[in-house]
Protein backbone atom coordinates (compact mmCIF):
# COMPACT_ATOMS: atom_id res chain seq x y z
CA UNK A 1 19.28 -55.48 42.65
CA UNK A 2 18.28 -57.10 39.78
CA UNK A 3 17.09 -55.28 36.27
CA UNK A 4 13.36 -56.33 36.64
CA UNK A 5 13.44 -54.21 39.76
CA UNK A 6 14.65 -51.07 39.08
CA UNK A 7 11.83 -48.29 38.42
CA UNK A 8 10.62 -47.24 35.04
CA UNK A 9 12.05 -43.97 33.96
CA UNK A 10 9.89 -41.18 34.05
CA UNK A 11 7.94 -40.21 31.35
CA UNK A 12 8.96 -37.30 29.68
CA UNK A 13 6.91 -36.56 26.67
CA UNK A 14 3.93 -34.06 28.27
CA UNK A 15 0.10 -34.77 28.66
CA UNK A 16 -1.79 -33.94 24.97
CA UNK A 17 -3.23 -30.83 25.73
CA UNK A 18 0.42 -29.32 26.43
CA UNK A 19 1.45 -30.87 23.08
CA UNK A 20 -1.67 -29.90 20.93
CA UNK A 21 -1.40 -26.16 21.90
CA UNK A 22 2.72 -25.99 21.16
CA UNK A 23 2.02 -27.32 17.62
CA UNK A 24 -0.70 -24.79 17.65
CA UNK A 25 1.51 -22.06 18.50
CA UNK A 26 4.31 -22.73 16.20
CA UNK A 27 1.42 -23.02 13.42
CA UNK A 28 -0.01 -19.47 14.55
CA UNK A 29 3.77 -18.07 14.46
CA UNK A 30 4.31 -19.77 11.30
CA UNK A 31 1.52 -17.85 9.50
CA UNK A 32 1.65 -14.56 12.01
CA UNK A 33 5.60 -14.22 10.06
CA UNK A 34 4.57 -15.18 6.71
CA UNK A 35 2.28 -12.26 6.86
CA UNK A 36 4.18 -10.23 8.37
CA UNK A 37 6.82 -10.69 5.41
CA UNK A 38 3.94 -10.24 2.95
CA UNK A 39 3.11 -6.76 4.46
CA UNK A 40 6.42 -5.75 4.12
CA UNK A 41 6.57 -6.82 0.78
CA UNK A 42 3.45 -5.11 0.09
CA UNK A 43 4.99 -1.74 2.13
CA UNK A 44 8.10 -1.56 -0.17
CA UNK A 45 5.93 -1.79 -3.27
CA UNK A 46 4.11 1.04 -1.86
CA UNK A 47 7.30 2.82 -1.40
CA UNK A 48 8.34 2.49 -4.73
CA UNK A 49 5.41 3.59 -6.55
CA UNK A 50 5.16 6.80 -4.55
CA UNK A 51 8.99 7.37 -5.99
CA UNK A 52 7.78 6.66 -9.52
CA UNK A 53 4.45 8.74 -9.12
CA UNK A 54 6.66 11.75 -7.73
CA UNK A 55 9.37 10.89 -10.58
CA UNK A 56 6.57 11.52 -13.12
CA UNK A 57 4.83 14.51 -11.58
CA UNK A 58 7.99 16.08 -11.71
CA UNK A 59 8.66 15.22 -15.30
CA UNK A 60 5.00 16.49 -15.93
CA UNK A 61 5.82 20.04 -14.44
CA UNK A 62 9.15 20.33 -16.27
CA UNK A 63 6.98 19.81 -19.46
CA UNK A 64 4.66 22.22 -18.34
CA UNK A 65 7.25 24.26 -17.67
CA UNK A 66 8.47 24.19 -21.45
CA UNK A 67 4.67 24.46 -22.78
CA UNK A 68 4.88 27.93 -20.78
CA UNK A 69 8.34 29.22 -22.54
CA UNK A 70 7.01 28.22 -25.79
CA UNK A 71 3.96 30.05 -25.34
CA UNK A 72 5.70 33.07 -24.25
CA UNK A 73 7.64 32.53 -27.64
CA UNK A 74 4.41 31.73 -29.85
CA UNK A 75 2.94 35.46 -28.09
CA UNK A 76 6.32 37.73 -29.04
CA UNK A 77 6.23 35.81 -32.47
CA UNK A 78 2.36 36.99 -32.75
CA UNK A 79 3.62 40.18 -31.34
CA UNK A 80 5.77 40.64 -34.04
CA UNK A 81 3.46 40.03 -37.14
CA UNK A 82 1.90 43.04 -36.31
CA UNK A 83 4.66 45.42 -36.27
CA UNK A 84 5.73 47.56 -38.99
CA UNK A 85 8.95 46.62 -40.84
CA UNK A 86 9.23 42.92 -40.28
CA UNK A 87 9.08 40.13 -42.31
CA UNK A 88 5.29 39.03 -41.54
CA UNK A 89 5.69 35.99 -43.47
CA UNK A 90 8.41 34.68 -41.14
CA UNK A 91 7.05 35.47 -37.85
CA UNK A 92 3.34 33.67 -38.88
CA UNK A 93 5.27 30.65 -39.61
CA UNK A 94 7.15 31.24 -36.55
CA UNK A 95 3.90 31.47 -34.39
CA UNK A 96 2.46 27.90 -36.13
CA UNK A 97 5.56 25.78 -35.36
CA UNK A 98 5.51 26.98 -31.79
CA UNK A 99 1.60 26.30 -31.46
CA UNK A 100 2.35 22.76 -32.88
CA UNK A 101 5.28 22.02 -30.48
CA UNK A 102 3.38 23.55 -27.78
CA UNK A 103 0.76 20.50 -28.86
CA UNK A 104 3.39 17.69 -29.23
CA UNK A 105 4.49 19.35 -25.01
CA UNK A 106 0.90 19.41 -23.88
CA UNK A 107 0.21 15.62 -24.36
CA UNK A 108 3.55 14.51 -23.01
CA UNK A 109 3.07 16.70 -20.16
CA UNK A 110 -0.75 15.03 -19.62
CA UNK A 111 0.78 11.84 -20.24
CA UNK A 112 3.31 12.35 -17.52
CA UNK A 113 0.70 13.41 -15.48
CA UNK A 114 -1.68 10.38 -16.14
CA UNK A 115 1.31 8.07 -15.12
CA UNK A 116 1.96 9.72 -12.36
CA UNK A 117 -1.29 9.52 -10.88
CA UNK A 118 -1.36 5.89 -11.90
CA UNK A 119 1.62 5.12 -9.77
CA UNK A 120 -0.40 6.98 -6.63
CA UNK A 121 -3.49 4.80 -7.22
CA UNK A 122 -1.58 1.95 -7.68
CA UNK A 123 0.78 3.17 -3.99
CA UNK A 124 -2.88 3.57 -2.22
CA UNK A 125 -3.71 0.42 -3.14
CA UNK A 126 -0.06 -1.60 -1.97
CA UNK A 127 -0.42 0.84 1.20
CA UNK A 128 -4.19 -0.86 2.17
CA UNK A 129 -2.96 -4.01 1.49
CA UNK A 130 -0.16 -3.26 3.90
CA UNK A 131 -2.34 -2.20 6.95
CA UNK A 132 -4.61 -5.43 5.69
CA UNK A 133 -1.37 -7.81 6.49
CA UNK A 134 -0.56 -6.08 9.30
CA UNK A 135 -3.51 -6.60 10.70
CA UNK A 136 -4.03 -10.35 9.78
CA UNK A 137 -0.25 -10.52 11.20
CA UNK A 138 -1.43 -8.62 14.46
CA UNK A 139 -4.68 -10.99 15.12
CA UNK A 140 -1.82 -14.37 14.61
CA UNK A 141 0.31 -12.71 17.77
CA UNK A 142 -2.58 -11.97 19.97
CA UNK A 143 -3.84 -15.97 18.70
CA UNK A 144 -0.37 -16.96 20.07
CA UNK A 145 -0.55 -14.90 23.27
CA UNK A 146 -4.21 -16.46 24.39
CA UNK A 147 -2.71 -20.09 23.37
CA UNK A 148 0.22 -19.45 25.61
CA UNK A 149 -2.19 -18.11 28.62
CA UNK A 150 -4.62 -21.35 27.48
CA UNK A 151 -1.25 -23.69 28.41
CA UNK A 152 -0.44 -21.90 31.82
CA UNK A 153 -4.11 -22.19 33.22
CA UNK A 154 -5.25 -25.08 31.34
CA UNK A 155 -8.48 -23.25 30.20
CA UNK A 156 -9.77 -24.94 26.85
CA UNK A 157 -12.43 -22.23 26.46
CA UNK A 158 -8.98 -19.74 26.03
CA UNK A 159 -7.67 -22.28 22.99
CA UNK A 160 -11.40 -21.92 21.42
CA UNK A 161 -10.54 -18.25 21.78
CA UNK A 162 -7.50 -18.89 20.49
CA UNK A 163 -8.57 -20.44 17.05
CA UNK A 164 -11.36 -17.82 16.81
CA UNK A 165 -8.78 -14.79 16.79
CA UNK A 166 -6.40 -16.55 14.33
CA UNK A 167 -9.09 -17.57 12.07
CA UNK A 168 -10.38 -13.99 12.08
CA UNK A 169 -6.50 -13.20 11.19
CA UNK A 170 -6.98 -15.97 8.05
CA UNK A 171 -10.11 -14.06 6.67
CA UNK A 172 -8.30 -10.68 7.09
CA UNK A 173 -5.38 -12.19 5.12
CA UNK A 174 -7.43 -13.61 2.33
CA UNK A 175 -9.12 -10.80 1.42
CA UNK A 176 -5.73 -8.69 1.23
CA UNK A 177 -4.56 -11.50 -0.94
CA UNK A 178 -7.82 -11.55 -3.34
CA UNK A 179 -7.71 -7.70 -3.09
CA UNK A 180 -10.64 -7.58 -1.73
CA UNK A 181 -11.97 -4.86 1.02
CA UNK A 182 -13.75 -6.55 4.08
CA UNK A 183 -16.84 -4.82 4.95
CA UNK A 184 -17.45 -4.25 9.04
CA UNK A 185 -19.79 -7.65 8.91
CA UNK A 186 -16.40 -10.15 8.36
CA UNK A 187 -15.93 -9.84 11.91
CA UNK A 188 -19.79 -10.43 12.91
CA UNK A 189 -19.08 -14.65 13.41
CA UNK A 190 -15.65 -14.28 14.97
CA UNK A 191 -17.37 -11.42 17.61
CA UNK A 192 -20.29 -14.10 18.39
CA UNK A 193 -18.29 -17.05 18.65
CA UNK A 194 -16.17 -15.25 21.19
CA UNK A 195 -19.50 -14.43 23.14
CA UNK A 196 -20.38 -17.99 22.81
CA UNK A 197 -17.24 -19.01 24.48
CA UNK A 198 -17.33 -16.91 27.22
CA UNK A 199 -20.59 -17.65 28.24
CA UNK A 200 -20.52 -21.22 28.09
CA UNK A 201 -17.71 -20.74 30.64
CA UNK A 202 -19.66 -18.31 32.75
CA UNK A 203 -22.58 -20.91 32.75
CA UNK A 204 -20.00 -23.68 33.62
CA UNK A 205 -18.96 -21.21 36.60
CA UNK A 206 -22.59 -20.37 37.63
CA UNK A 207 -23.23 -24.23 38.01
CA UNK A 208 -19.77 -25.33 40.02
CA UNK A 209 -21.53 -22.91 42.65
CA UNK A 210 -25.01 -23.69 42.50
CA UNK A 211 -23.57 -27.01 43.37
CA UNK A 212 -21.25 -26.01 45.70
């Protein structure tokens, strides 16, 4: 049997569609882990400024804590100017320098406290951006899942679905990025292009049996 004869090897290389939505997919899972890893990030920044803000509220109490014994002092020392006997003199210079350092405790102790309540904002804030990526990452993994279900039943109107979910997952992840808070609106176009979708596919089904 000669060469010009012998049949052409089978193709192996897939029809498009199959090859458009696996690039798709690896793009979705390629974002869906980068912000995934960015809401971690943001987590353990969270983390760490609730340790700082409890650090410094407990630094603010021990100062408190002082601005209490002094006063206790600065009253016996006030206590004492008035009894009989005593060097007056002593104990009203006494009750000054313990009103001043109860001054020099009272601002560190409302600095400590302004710090520490800071660090709490600042936690809140690292915490929403958190749930923010976790949601953008959440929307990429259901993308992936509707591209996968698009390949096995060869639906396109599932891979329009598809890019509507993970671009709904981009505009979540943008505004956590530009720390900005998404009103209830954002997901307004996403909602109706879905809609859209599905009933240009319900019209396409209406029509195969009006024909039929």
């Amino acid at each position: 049997m000669s060469m010009s004869t012998l049949p052409a090897p089978a193709s192996r290389g897939g029809d498009g569609f199959a090859g458009k939505v696996a690039v798709l997919i690896a793009i979705l899972a390629t974002i869906g882990t980068l912000f995934g890893f960015i809401g971690n990030s943001s987590y353990n920044e969270a983390a760490l400024l609730k340790n700082s803000a409890a650090i410094d509220k407990t630094s603010a109490a021990n100062a408190w804590n002082h601005y209490q014994a002094k006063s206790n002092k600065q009253n016996l020392a006030e206590l004492a100017t008035n009894l009989p006997g005593v060097d007056h003199v002593h104990y009203r210079a006494e009750v000054l320098r313990y009103q001043q350092e109860k001054d020099e405790i009272r601002v560190e102790a409302e600095r400590w406290e302004a710090s520490s309540a800071a660090f709490s904002a600042r936690s809140e804030e690292a915490l929403h951006r958190h749930r923010q990526w976790s949601l953008a990452s959440v929307a990429q993994q259901i993308a992936i899942s509707l591209a996968a279900v698009a390949l096995l039943a060869r639906r396109t109107w599932l891979l329009g679905a598809t890019v509507t979910v993970a671009a709904f997952g981009l505009v979540i992840g943008a505004f956590a990025w530009l720390h900005v808070e998404p009103t209830p609106l954002v997901a307004a176009p996403f909602v109706a292009a879905l809609g859209a979708i599905l009933g240009v596919e319900l019209l396409k089904g209406l029509g195969r049996r009006t024909r039929g």
